[in-house]
Protein backbone atom coordinates (compact mmCIF):
# COMPACT_ATOMS: atom_id res chain seq x y z
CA UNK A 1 60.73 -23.02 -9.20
CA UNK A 2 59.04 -26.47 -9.99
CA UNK A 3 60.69 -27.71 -6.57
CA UNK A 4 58.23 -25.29 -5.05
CA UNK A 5 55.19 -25.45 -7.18
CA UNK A 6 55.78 -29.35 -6.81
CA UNK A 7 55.84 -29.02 -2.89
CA UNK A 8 53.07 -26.62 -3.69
CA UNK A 9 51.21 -29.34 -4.85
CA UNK A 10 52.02 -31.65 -2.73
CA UNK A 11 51.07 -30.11 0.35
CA UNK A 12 47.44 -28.76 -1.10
CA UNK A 13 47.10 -32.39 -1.66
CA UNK A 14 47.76 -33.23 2.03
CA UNK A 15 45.51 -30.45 3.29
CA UNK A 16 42.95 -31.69 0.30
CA UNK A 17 43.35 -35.41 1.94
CA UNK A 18 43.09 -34.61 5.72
CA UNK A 19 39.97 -32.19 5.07
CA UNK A 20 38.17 -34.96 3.72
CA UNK A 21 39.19 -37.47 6.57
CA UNK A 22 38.08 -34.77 9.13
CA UNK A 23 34.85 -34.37 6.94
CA UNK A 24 34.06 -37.82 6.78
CA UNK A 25 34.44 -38.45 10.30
CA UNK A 26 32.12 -35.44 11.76
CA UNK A 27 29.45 -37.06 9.19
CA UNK A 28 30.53 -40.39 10.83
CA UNK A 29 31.55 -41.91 7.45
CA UNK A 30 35.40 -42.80 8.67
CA UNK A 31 36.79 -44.56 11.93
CA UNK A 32 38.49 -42.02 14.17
CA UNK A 33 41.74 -42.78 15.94
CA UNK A 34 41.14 -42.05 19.76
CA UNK A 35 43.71 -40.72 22.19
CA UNK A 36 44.36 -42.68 25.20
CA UNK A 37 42.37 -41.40 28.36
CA UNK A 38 45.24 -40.12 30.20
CA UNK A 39 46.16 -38.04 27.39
CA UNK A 40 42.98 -36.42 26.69
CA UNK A 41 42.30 -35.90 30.62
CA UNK A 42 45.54 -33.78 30.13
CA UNK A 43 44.16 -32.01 26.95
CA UNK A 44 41.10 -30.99 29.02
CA UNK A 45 42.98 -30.01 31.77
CA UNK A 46 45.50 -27.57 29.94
CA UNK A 47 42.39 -26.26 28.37
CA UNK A 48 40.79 -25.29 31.44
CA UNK A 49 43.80 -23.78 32.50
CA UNK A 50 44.15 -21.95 29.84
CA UNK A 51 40.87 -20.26 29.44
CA UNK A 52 40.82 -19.55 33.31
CA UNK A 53 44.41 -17.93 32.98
CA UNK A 54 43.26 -15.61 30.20
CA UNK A 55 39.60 -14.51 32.30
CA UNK A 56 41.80 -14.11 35.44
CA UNK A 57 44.14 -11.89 33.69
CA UNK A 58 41.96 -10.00 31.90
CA UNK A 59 40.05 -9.20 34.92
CA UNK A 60 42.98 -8.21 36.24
CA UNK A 61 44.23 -5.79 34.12
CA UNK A 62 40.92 -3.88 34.47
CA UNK A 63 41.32 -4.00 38.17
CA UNK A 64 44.83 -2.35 37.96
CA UNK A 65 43.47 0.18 35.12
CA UNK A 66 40.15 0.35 34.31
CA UNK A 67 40.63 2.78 31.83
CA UNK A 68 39.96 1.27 28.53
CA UNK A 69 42.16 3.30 26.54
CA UNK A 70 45.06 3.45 28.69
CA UNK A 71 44.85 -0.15 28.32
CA UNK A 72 44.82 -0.22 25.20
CA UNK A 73 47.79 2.37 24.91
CA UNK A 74 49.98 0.30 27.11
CA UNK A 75 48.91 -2.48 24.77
CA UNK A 76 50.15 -1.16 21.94
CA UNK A 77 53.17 -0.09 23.60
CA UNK A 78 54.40 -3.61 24.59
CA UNK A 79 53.64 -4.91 20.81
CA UNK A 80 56.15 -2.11 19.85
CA UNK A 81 58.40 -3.17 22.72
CA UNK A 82 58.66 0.56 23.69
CA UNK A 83 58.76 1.22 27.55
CA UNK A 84 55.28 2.44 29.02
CA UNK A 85 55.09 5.98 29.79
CA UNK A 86 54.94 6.77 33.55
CA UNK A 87 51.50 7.94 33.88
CA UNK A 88 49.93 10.22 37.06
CA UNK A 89 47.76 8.33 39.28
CA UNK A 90 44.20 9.77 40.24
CA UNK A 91 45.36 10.28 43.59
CA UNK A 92 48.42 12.12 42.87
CA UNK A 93 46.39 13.94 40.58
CA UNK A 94 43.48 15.04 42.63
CA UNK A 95 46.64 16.19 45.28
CA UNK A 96 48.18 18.10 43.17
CA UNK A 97 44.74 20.16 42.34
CA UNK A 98 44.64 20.74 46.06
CA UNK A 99 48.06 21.89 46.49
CA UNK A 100 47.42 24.49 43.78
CA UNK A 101 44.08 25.24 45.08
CA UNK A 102 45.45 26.22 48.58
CA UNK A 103 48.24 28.38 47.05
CA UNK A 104 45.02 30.20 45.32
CA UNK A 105 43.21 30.50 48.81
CA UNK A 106 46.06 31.26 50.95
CA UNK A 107 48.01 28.82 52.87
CA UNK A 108 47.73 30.42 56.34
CA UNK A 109 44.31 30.19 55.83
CA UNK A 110 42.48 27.03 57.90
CA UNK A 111 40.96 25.60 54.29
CA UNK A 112 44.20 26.40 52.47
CA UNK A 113 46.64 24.85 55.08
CA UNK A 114 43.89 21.70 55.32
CA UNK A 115 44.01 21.61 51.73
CA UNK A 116 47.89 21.47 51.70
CA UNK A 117 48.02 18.66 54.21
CA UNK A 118 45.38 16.54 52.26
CA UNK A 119 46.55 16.67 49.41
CA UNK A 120 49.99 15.78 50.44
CA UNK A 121 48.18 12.57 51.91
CA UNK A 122 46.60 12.08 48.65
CA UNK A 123 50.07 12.17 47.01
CA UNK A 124 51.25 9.50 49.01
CA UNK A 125 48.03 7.32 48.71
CA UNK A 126 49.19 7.65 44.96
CA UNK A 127 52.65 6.59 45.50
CA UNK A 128 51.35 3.86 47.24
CA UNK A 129 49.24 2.85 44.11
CA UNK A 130 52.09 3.34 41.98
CA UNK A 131 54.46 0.46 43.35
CA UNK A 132 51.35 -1.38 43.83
CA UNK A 133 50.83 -1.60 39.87
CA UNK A 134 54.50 -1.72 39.13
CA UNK A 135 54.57 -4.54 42.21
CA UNK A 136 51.88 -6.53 40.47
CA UNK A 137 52.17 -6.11 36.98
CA UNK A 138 55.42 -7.73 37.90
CA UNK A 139 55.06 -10.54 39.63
CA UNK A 140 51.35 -11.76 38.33
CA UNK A 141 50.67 -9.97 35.16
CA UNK A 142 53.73 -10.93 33.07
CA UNK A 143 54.32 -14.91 34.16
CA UNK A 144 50.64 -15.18 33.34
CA UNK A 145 51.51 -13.50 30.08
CA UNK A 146 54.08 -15.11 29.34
CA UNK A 147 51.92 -18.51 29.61
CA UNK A 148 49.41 -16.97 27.35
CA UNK A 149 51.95 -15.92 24.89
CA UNK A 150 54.71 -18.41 25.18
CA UNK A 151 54.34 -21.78 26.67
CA UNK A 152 50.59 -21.85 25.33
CA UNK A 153 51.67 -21.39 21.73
CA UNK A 154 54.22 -23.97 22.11
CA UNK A 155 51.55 -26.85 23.61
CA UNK A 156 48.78 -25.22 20.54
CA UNK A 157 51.40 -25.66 17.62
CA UNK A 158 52.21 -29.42 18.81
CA UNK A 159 48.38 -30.58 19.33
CA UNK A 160 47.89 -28.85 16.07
CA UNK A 161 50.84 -31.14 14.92
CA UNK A 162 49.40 -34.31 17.06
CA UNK A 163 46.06 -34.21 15.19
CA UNK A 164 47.66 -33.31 11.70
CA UNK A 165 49.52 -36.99 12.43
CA UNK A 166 45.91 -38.65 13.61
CA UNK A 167 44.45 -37.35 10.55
CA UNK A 168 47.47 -39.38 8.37
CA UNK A 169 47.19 -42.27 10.72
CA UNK A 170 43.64 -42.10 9.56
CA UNK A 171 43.55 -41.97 5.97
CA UNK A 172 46.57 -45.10 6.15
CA UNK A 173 44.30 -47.01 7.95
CA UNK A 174 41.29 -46.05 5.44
CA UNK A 175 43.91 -46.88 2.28
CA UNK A 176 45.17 -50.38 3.73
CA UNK A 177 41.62 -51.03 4.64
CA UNK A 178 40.54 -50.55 0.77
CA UNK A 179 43.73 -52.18 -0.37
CA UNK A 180 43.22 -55.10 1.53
CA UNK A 181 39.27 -55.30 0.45
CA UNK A 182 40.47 -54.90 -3.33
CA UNK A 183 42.81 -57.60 -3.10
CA UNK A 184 40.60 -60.15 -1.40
CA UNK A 185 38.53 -59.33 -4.65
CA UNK A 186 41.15 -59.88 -6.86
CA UNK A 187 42.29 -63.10 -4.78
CA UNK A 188 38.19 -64.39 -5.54
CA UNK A 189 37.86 -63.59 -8.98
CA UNK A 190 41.06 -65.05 -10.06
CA UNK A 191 40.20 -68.68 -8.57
CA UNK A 192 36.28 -68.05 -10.41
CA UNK A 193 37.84 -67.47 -13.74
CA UNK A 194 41.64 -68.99 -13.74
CA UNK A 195 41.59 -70.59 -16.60
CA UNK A 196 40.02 -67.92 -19.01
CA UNK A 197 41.91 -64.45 -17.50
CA UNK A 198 44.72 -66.49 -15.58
CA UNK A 199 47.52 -64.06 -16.52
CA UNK A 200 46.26 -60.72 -16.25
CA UNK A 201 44.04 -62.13 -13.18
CA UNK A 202 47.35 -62.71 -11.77
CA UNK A 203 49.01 -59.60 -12.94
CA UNK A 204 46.10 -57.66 -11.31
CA UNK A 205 46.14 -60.09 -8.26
CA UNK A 206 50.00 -59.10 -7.93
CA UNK A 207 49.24 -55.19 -8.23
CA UNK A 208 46.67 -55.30 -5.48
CA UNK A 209 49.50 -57.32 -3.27
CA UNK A 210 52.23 -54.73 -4.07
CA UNK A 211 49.23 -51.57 -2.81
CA UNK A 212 48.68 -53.61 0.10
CA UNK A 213 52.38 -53.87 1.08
CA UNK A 214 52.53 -50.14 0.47
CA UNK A 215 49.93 -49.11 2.71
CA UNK A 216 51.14 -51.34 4.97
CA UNK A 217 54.15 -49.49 5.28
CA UNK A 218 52.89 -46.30 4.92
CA UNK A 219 50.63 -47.53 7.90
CA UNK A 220 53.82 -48.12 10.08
CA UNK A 221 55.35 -44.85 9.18
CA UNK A 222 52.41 -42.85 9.97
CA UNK A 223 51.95 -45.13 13.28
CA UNK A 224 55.22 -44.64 14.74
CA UNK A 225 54.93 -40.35 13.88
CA UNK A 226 51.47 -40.39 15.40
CA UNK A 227 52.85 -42.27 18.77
CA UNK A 228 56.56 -39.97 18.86
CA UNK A 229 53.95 -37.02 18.61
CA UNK A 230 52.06 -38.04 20.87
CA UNK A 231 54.45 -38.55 23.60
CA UNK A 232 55.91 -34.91 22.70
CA UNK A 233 52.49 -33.52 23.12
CA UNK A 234 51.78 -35.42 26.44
CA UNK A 235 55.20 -34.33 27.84
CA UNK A 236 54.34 -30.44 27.48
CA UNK A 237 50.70 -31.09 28.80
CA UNK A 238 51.89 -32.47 31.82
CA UNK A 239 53.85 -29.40 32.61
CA UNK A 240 50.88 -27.75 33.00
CA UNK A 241 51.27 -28.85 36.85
CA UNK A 242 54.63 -26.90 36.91
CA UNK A 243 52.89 -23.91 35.60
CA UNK A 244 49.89 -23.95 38.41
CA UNK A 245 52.71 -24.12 40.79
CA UNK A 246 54.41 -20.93 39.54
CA UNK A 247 51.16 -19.31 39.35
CA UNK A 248 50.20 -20.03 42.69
CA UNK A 249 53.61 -18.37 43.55
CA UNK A 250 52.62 -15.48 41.84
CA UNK A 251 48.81 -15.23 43.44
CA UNK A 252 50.73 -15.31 46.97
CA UNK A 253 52.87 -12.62 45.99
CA UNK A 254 50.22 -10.59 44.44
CA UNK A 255 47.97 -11.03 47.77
CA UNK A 256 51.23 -9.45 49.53
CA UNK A 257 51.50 -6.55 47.39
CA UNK A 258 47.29 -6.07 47.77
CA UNK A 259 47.89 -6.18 51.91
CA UNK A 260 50.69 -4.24 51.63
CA UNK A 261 49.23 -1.04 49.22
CA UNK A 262 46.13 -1.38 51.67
CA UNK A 263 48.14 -1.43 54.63
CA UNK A 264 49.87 1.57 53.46
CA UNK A 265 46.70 3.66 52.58
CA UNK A 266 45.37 2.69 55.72
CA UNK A 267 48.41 4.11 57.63
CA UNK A 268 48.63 7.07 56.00
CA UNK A 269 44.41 7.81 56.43
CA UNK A 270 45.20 7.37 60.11
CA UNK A 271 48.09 9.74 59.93
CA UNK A 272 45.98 12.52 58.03
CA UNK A 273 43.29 12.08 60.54
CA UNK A 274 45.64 12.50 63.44
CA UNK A 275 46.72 15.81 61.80
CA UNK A 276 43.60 17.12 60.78
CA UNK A 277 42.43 16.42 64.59
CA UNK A 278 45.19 18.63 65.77
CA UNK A 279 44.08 21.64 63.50
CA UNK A 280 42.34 24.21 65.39
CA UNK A 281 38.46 24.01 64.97
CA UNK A 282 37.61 27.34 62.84
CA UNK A 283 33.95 26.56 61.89
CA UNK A 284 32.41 28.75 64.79
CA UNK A 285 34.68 31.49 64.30
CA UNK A 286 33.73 31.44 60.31
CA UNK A 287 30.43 30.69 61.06
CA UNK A 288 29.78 34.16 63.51
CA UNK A 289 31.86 36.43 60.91
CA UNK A 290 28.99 35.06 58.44
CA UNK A 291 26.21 36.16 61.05
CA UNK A 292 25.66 32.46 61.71
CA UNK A 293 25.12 31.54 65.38
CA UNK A 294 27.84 29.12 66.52
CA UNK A 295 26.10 27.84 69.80
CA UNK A 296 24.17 29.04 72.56
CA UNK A 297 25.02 32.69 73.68
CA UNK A 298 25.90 31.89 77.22
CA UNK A 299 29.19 30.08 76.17
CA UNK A 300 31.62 31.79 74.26
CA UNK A 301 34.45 30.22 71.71
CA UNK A 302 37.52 30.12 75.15
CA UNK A 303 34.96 28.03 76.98
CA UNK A 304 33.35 25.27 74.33
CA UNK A 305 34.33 21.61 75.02
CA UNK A 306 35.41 21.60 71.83
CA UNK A 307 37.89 24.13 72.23
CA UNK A 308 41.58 23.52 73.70
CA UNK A 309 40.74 25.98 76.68
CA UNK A 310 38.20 23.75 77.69
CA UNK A 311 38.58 22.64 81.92
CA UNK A 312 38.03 19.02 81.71
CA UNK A 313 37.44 18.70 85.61
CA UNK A 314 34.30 21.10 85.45
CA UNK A 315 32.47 18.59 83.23
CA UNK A 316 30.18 16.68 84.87
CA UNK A 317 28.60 13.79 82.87
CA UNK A 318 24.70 13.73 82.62
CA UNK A 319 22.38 11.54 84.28
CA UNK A 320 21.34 9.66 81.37
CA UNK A 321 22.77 9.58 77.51
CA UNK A 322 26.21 7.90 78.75
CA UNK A 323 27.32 5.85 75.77
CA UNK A 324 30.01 3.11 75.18
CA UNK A 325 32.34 2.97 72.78
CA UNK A 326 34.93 1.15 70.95
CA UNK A 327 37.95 2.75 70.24
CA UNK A 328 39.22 2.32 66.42
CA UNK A 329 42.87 3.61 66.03
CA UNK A 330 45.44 4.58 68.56
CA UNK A 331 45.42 8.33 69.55
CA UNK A 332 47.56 10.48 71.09
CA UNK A 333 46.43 12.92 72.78
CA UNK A 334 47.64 17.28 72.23
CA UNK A 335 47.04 18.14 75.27
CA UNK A 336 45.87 17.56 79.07
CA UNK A 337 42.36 18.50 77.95
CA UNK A 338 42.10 15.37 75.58
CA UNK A 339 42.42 11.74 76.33
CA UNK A 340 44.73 9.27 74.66
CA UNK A 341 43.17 6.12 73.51
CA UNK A 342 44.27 2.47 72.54
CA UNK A 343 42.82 0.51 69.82
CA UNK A 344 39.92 -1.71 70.66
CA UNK A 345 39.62 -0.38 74.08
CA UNK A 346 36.33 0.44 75.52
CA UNK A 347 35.56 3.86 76.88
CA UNK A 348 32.36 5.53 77.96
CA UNK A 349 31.56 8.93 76.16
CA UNK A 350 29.17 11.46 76.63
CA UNK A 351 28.59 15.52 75.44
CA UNK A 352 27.67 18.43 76.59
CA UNK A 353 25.59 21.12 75.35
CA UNK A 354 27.46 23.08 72.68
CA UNK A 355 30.20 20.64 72.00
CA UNK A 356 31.26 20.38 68.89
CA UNK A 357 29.91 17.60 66.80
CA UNK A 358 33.42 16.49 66.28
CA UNK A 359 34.40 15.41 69.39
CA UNK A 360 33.25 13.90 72.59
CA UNK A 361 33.65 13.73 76.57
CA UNK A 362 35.14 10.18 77.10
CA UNK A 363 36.10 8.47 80.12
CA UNK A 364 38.75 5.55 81.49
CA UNK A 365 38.50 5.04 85.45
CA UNK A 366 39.23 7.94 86.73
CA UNK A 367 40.85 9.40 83.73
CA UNK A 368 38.24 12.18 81.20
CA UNK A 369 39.30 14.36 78.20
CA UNK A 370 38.29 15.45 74.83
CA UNK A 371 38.20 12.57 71.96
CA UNK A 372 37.75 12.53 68.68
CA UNK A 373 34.52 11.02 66.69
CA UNK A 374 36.31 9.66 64.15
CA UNK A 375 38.60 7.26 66.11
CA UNK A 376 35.20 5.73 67.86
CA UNK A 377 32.58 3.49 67.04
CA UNK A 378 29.38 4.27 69.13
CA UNK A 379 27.47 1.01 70.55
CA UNK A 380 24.23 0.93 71.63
């Protein structure tokens, strides 16, 4: 028990001792040891990297979920080291509500089988996001984590260290300083007065010699911790270089997983609008059972150019209102009334009265059929 309090003691007295350095040297009272350039370049360095590291994955982690509170559930989950719950994406989600809608409206209905098909398109756009989280959480969330968490601490604790040993180098330097100045006193005042005070001149003369050997000492001590510290804390700083190379790694990685979740989406957009183009077109149908007109009288629903009965060869393309047109996704065409297309090919389109809005004349050379809006883009 007075082991501790004594170390007790003895370390308030320490903290006491190095608070009062720091003091005096923010008022610019004491001399202030500085660290070499190249050391303090690397201080500033690890610092930047640091406080970039933490913005970029902060930022992140909204990206991936920018709900707050799931954040902050998943948060809490990895300080309890429990595993994260697997949690439905928006996507699957807002699928699943369409599956369950169409079994409400009928799936042999148009809007009920559409819904089916979309929202098993939306299930997979999910999926996609899934392994896209899982894929980056992975490989750029945690190292940078673990940076924050681990190696970060480490390289705090030892500059904490390093300026803890400054602070002593400090206050030696301060003491010897004093010493020295007391005994140079001593040194005068015994030559003024040596033969009145000679001995206790001397005695005090000697006392002053014995502080200044002491500090000299403690001097060294505190010198050769300050430089061993030092080198310690410059060896972890300049691993900071090793770290920028892993997290490059990991931002090429995570760039791969981004192409390859958007690549996915995108592939599975153009496969639900290649299915939804080979639905049959039921909007004039519902829209005459609702007492709606559909079109112009004169052309019924077997003989619209929208319509799969539709003779291609008959249609002649107008004088003026011809149109070119870039061709966004491959297409395969149904049947012989449409035309297949090529991406980034150039076509010339056209319509005809009472076509529906969804689809165009186009033409290749010699070759016509029915194509679809969505896979064009119109230029002037």
């Amino acid at each position: 028990m007075d082991f501790n309090v004594k170390k007790l003691a003895s370390d308030a007295g320490v903290f006491f001792t190095r608070a009062v350095q720091y003091t005096e040297e923010k008022l610019g009272q004491a001399e202030k040891t500085e660290l070499d350039a190249h050391l303090e370049n690397l201080i500033a360095r690890a610092d930047c990297t640091k406080n970039w590291t933490e913005k970029i994955f902060r930022q992140t982690e909204v990206l991936l979920q920018p709900n707050p509170s799931a954040r902050i559930e998943e948060f809490f989950y990895e300080k309890l080291d429990r595993k994260i719950p697997s949690r439905t994406t928006n996507a699957e989600l807002l699928g699943q509500h369409m599956q369950d809608a169409a079994k409400e409206f009928g799936p042999g209905t148009p809007y009920g089988s559409t819904l089916i098909t979309v929202g098993e398109f939306q299930r997979r756009l999910g999926g996609a996001e899934r392994e896209f989280l899982q894929m980056s959480a992975i490989n750029f969330l945690t190292p940078l984590r673990n940076f924050l968490e681990g190696d970060w601490k480490t390289i705090s604790k030892e500059r904490r260290l390093l300026e803890n040993r400054r602070l002593d180098l400090d206050i030696c330097k301060a003491r010897l300083k004093k010493a020295k100045l007391a005994e140079a006193k001593s040194a005068g005042l015994c030559y003024v007065v040596i033969t009145v005070l000679f001995l206790s001149l001397c005695c005090m003369f000697q006392l002053w010699s014995e502080e200044v050997d002491k500090a000299e000492h403690e001097l060294r001590v505190a010198q050769t911790e300050f430089d061993r510290q030092a080198e310690v804390t410059r060896l972890l700083l300049e691993g900071i270089s090793s770290t920028h190379v892993n997290h490059l790694r990991c931002l090429h990685e995570f760039v791969e997983a981004q192409a390859a979740y958007y690549a996915q989406c995108h592939k599975h957009m153009q496969d639900l609008q290649k299915e939804l183009s080979r639905f049959p077109n039921s909007f004039a149908v519902n829209a005459s059972t609702s007492g709606v007109s559909a079109g112009p009288s004169h052309l019924s629903s077997a003989t619209l150019p929208g319509s799969s009965t539709l003779k291609i060869e008959e249609v002649k393309p107008p004088a003026t209102g011809t149109r070119k047109a870039k061709v966004l996704y491959d297409y395969d065409a149904a049947d012989t009334s449409e035309l297949s297309l090529l991406a980034d090919e150039l076509i010339t389109v056209y319509t005809v009265p009472g076509m529906d809005p969804d689809w165009l004349i186009g033409e290749r050379g010699n070759q016509k059929g029915k194509v679809p809006v969505t896979y064009l883009e119109l230029l002037s």
